[in-house]
Protein backbone atom coordinates (compact mmCIF):
# COMPACT_ATOMS: atom_id res chain seq x y z
CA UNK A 1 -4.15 22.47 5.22
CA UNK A 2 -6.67 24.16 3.43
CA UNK A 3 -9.89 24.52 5.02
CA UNK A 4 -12.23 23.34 1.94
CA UNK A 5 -10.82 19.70 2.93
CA UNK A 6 -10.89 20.09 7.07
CA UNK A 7 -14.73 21.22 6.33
CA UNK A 8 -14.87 17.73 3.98
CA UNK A 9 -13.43 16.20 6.73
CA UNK A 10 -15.59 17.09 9.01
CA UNK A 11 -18.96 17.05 7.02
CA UNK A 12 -17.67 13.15 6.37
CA UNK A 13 -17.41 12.41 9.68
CA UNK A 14 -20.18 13.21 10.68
CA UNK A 15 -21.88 10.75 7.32
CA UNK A 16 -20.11 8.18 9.01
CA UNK A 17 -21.85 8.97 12.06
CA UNK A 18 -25.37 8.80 10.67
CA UNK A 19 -24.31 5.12 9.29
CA UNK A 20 -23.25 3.67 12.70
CA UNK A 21 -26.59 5.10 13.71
CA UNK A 22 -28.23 2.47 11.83
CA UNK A 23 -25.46 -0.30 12.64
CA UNK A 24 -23.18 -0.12 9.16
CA UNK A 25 -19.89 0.12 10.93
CA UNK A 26 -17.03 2.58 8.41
CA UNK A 27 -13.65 2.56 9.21
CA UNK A 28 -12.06 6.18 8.13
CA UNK A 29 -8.35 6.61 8.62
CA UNK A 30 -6.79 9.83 7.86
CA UNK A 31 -3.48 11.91 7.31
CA UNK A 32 -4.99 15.24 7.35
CA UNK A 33 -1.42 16.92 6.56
CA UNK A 34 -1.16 14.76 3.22
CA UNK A 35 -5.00 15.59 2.63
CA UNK A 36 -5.36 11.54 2.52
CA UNK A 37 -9.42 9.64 4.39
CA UNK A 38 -9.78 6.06 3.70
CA UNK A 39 -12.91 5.11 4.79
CA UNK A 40 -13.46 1.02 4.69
CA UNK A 41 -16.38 -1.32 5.41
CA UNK A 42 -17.55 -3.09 8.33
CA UNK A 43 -15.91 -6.55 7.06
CA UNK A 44 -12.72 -5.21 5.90
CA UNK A 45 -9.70 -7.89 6.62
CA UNK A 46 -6.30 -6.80 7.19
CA UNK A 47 -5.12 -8.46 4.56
CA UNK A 48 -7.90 -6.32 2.54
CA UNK A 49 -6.15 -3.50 4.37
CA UNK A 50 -2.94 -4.78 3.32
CA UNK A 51 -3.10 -4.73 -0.10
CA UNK A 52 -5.31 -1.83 -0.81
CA UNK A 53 -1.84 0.15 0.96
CA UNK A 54 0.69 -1.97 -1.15
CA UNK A 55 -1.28 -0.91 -4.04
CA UNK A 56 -0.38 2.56 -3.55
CA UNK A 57 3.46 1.60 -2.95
CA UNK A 58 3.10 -0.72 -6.29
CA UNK A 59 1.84 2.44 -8.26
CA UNK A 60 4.63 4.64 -6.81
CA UNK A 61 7.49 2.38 -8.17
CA UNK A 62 5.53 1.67 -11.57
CA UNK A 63 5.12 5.61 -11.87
CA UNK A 64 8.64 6.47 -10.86
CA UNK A 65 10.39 4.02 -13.34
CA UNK A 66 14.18 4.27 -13.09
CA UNK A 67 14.16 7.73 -12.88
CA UNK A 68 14.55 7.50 -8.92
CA UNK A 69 18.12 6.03 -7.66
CA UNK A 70 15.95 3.73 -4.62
CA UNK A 71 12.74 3.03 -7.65
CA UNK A 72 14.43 -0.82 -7.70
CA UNK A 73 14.11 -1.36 -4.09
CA UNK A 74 11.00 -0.39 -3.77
CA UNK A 75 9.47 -2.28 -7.37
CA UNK A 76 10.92 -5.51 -6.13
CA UNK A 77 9.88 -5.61 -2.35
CA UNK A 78 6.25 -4.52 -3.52
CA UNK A 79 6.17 -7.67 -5.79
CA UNK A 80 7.96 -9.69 -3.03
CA UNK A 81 5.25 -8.44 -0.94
CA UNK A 82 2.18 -8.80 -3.10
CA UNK A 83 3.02 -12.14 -3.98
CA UNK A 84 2.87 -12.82 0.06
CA UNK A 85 -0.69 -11.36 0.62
CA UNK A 86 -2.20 -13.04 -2.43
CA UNK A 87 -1.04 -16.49 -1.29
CA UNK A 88 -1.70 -15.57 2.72
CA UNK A 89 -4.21 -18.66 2.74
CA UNK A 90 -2.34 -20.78 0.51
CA UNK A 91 0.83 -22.18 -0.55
CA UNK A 92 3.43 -20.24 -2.78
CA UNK A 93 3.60 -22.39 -6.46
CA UNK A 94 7.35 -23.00 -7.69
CA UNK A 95 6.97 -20.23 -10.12
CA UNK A 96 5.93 -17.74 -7.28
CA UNK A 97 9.07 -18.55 -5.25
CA UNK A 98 11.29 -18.24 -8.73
CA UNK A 99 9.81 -14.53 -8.70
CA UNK A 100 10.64 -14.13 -5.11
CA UNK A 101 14.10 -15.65 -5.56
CA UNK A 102 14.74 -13.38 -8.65
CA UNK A 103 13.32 -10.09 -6.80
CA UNK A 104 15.64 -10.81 -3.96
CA UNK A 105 18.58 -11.48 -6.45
CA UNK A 106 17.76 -8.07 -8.22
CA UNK A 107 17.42 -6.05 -4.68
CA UNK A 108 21.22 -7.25 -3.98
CA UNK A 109 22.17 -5.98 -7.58
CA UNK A 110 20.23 -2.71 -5.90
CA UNK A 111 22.03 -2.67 -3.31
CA UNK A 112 25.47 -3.40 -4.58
CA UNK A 113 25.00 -0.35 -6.90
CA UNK A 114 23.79 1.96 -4.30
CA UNK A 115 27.23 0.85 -2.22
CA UNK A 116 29.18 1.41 -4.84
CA UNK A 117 27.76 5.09 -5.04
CA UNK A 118 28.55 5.37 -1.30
């Protein structure tokens, strides 16, 4: 890791510090390998949580279009997915559940094609 970000790091941390001194709670989560902080608010949810991480999945299968042989799994359990934490605290509409039903129909075409590569 290079040290520019562990020095970032650091210096961040110790922002965050100076916050809770003056009672404005920050989450920060980090992967210091990947060179990934997350810092959230005080009143983050974990469905907040949730989707800000599903986001990040969604843009991965978006980006890597069919050029990946597992891009189809991933694209249709992220929808699957988003469509579940958008309607956490409420009910799923007809139309929603056709989606689901058709993701899940397309991730058995996924994974009849990936056994048939086996």
């Amino acid at each position: 890791m290079p040290d520019s970000f562990l020095e970032f790091y650091n210096l961040l941390l110790e922002l965050v510090k100076s916050f809770e001194k003056n009672n404005a709670m920050l989450k920060v989560e980090e992967d210091l390998e990947a060179n990934i902080i997350r810092i959230f608010g005080q009143n983050i949810t974990s469905i907040a949580m949730a989707k800000t991480g599903l986001d990040d999945v969604s843009e991965l299968a978006y980006t890597t279009a069919e050029h990946h042989p597992y891009w189809g799994l991933l694209y249709h359990c992220s929808q699957i997915a988003k469509i579940a934490l958008e309607k956490w605290d409420d009910k799923i509409t007809k139309e929603e559940l056709d989606e689901i039903e058709w993701s899940i129909s397309e991730l058995k075409n996924m994974c009849k094609k990936l056994r048939e590569d086996i």
